[in-house]
Protein backbone atom coordinates (compact mmCIF):
# COMPACT_ATOMS: atom_id res chain seq x y z
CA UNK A 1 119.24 131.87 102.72
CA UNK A 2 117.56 131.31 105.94
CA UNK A 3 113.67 131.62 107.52
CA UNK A 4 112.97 134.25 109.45
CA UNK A 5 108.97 133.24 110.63
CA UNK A 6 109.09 137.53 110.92
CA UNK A 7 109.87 137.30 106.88
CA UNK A 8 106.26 135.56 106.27
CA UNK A 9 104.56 137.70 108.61
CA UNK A 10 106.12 141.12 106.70
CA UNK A 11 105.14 139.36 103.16
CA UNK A 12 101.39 139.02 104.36
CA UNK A 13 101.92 135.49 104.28
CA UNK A 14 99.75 132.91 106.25
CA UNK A 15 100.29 129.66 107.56
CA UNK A 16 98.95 126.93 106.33
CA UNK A 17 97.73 123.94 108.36
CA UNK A 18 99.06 120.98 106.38
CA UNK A 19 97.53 118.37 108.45
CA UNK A 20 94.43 119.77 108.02
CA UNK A 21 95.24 119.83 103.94
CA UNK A 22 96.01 116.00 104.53
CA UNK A 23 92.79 115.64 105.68
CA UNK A 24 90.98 117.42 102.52
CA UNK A 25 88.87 115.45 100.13
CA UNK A 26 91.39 116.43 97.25
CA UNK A 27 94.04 115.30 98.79
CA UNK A 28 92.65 112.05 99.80
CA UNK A 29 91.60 111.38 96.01
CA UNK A 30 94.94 111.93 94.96
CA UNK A 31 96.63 109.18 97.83
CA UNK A 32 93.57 107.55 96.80
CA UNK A 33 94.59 107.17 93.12
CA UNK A 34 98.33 106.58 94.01
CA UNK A 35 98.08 103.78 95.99
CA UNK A 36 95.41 102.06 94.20
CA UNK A 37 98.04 102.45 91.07
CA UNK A 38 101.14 101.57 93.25
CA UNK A 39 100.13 98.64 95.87
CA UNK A 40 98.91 96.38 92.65
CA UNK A 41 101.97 96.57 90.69
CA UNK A 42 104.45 96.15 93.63
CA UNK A 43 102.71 93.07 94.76
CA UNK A 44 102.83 91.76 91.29
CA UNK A 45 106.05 92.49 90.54
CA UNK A 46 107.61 91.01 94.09
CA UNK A 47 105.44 87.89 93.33
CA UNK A 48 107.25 87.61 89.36
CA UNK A 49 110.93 88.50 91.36
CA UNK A 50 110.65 86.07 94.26
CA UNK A 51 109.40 83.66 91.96
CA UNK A 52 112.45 84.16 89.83
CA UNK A 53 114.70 84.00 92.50
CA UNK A 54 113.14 80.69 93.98
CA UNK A 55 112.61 78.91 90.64
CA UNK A 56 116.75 80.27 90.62
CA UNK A 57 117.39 78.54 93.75
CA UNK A 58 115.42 75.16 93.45
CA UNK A 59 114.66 74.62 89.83
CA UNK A 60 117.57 74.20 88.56
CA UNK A 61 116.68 71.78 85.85
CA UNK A 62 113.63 74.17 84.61
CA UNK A 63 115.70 76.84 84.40
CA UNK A 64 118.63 75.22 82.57
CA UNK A 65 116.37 74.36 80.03
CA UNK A 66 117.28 75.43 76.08
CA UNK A 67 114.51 77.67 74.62
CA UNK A 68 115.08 79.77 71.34
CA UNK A 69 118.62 79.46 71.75
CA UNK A 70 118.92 80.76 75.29
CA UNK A 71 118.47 78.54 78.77
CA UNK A 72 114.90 79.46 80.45
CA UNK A 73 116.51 81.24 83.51
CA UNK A 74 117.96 83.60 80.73
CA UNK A 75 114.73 84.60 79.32
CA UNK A 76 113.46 84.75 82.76
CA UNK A 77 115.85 87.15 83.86
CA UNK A 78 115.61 89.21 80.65
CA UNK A 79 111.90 89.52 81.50
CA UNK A 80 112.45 90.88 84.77
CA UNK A 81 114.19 94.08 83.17
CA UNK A 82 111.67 94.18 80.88
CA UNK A 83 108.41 94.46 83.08
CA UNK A 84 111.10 96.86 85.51
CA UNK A 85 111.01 99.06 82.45
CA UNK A 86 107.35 98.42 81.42
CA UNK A 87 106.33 99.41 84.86
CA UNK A 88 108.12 102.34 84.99
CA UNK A 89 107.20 103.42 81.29
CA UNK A 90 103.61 102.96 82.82
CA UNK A 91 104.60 104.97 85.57
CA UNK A 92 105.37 107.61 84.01
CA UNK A 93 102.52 107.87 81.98
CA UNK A 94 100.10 107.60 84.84
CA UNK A 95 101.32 110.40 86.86
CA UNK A 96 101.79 112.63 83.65
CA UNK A 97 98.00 112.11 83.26
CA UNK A 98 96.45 111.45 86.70
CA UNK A 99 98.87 112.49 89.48
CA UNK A 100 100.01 115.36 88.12
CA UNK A 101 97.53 118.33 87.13
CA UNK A 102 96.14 117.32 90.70
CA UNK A 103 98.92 117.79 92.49
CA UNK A 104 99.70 120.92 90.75
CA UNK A 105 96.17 121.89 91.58
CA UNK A 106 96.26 121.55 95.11
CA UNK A 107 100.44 123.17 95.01
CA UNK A 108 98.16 126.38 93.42
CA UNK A 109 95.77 126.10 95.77
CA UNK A 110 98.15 125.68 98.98
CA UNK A 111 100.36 128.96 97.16
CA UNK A 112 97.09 130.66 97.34
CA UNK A 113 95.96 130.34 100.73
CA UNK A 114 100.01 130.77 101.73
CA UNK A 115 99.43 134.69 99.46
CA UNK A 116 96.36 135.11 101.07
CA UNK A 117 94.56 135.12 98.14
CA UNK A 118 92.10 132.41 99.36
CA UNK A 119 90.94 131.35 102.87
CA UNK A 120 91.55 128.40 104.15
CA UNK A 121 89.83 124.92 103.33
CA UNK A 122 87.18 123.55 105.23
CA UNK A 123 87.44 120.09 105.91
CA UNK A 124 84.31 117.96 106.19
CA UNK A 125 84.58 115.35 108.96
């Protein structure tokens, strides 16, 4: 199927300014929450996997080490798919219960002023 820009205009549709949506305070709260959620983690986990992979590279008596049956490097490297799954299992969770009903929110509210059912957003500078 293609666009027409003559199909929105016959469906009473109106454009909608998505810079100007960027700059909204919703929208900001949600980035907000995202990145203050995302940054954290990633820097913690590339700390825990470059320390792996140096401790890898020039610890190699540390890492040979037995403990509970396994060499150290082995438990290490089991641990780094377990937080990879523990972060994403948190993840999850956190945009299930903060991302989500906001950005569905704002998806209703952007399909509303796209209907003209509501007028656009004014945008406090």
């Amino acid at each position: 199927m293609s666009y027409h820009p003559s199909d929105q205009e016959s469906k009473g549709a109106h454009p909608i300014d998505y810079e100007q949506f960027q700059r909204t305070p919703e929208f900001q709260e949600l980035k907000h929450r995202l990145r203050r959620f995302v940054f954290p983690l990633t820097f913690a986990f590339m700390v825990w996997f470059i320390g792996f992979v140096i401790l890898g590279a020039y610890a190699h008596d540390f890492m040979a080490k037995p403990f509970w049956g396994l060499n150290v490097g082995i438990w290490l490297g089991l641990g780094q798919f377990v937080t990879t799954f523990g972060i994403t299992m948190g993840y999850v969770r956190f945009a299930n219960r903060q991302l989500d009903p906001r950005s569905e929110a704002l998806r209703a509210q952007l399909e509303s002023i796209e209907s003209g059912e509501q007028a656009q957003w004014e945008v406090t500078p």
